[in-house]
Protein backbone atom coordinates (compact mmCIF):
# COMPACT_ATOMS: atom_id res chain seq x y z
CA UNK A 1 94.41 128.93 90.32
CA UNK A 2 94.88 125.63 91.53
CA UNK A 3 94.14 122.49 89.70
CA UNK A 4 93.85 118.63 90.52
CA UNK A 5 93.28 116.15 87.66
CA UNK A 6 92.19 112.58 88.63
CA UNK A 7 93.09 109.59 86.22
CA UNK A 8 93.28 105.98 86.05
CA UNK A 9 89.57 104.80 86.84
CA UNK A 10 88.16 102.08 85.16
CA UNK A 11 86.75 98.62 85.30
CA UNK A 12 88.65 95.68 87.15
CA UNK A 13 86.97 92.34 87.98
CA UNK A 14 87.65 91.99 91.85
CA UNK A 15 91.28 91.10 92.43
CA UNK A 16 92.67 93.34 89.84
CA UNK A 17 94.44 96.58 89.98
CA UNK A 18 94.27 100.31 89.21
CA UNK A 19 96.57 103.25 89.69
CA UNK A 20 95.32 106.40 90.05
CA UNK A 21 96.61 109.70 89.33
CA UNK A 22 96.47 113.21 90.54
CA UNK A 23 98.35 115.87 88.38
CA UNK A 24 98.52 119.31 90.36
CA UNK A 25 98.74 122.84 88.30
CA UNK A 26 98.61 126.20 89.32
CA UNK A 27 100.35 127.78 92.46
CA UNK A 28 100.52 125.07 95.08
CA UNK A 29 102.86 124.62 98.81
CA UNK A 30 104.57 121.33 98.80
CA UNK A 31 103.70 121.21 102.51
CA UNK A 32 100.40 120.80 103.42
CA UNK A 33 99.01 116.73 102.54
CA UNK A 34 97.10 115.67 99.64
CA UNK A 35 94.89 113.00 100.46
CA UNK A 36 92.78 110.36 98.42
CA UNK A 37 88.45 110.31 99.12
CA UNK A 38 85.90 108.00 97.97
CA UNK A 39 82.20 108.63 97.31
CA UNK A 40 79.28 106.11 96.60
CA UNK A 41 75.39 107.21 96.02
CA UNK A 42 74.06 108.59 98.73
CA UNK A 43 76.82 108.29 101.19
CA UNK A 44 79.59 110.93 102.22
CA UNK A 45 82.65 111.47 101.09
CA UNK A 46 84.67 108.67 103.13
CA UNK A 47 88.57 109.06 103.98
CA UNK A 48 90.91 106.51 101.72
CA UNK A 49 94.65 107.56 102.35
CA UNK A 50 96.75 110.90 102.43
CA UNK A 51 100.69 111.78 102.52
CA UNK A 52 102.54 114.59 103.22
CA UNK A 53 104.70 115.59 100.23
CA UNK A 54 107.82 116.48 101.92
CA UNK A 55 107.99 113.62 104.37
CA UNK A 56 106.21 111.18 102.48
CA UNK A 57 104.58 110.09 105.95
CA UNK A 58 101.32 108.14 104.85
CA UNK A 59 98.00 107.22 106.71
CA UNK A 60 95.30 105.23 104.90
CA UNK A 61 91.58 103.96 106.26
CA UNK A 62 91.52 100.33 108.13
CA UNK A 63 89.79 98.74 105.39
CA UNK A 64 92.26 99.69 102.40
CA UNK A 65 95.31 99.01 104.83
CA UNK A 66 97.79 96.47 103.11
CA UNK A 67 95.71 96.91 99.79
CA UNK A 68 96.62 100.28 98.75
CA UNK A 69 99.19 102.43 98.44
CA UNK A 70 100.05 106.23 98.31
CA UNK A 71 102.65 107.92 97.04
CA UNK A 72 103.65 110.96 95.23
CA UNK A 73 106.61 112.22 92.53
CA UNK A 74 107.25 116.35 93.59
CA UNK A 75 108.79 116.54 90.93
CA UNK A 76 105.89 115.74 88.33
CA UNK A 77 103.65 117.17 91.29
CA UNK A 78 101.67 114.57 91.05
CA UNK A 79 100.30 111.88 93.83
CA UNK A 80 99.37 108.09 92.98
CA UNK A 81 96.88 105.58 94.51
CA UNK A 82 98.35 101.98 93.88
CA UNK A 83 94.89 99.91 94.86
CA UNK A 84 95.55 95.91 94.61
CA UNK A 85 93.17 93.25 95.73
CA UNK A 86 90.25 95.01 94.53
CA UNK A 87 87.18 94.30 96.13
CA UNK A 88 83.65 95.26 95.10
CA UNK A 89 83.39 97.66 98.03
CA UNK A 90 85.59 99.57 96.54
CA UNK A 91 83.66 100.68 93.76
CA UNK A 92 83.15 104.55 93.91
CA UNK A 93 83.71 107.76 92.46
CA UNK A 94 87.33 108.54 93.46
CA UNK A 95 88.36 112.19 94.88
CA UNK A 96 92.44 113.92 94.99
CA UNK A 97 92.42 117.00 97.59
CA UNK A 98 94.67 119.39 98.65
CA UNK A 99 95.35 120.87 102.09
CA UNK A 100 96.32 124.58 102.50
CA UNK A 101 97.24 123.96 105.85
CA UNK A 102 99.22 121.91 108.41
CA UNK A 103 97.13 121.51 111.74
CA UNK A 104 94.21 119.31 111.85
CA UNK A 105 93.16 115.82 110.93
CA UNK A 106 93.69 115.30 107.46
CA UNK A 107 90.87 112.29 107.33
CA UNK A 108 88.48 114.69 107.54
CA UNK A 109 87.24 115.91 104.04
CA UNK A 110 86.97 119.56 105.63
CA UNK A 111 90.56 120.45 106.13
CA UNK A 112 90.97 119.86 102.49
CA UNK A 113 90.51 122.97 100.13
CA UNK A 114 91.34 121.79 96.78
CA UNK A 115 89.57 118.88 94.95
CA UNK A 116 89.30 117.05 91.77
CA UNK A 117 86.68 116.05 89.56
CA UNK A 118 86.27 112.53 90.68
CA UNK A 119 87.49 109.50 88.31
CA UNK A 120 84.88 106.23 88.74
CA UNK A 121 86.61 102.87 89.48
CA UNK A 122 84.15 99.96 89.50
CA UNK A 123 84.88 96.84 90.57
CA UNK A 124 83.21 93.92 89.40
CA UNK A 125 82.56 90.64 91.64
């Protein structure tokens, strides 16, 4: 069974910084991307970033571009989210997801199979 952990939500006044965290257990391919998701109220799941762990070939959304950065340790099988410049936009409940496979666009919350919990970041103006 395959696990994804989220950490390193909080509070930040706008400007600030978080890291986040996604710890991976269980049986998992090193291929396929892991990708970062954001939720608000009421409104779907919207694309943040994603990397494939063997490459380490990024993408992110326009409007975290510059701000935030992904990454990942194999390793510790784990995958960061480095968000600077914080804006109040921002603020949601933040997803990690796996991919079990290697075709497809990977900014679509569908070709992921494997999520986290969520961790909330809020970010105050």
């Amino acid at each position: 069974q395959v696990q994804l952990v989220e950490s390193g939500g909080g509070l930040v006044q706008a400007g600030g910084s978080l890291t986040l965290s996604c710890a991976t257990s269980g049986r998992t391919d090193s291929g396929p991307p892991m990708g970062w998701f954001r939720q608000t109220p009421g409104k779907e799941r919207e694309f943040v970033a994603r990397i494939w762990r063997n490459s380490g070939s990024t993408e992110y959304t326009d409007s975290v571009k510059g701000r935030f950065t992904i990454s990942r340790d194999n390793a510790k099988k784990t995958v960061y989210l480095q968000m600077n410049s914080l804006l109040p936009e921002d603020t949601a409940v933040y997803y990690c997801a796996a991919a079990i496979g290697y075709v497809g666009d990977f900014s679509k919350a569908t070709n992921y199979f494997y999520w986290g919990q969520g961790t909330q970041v809020t970010v105050s103006s």
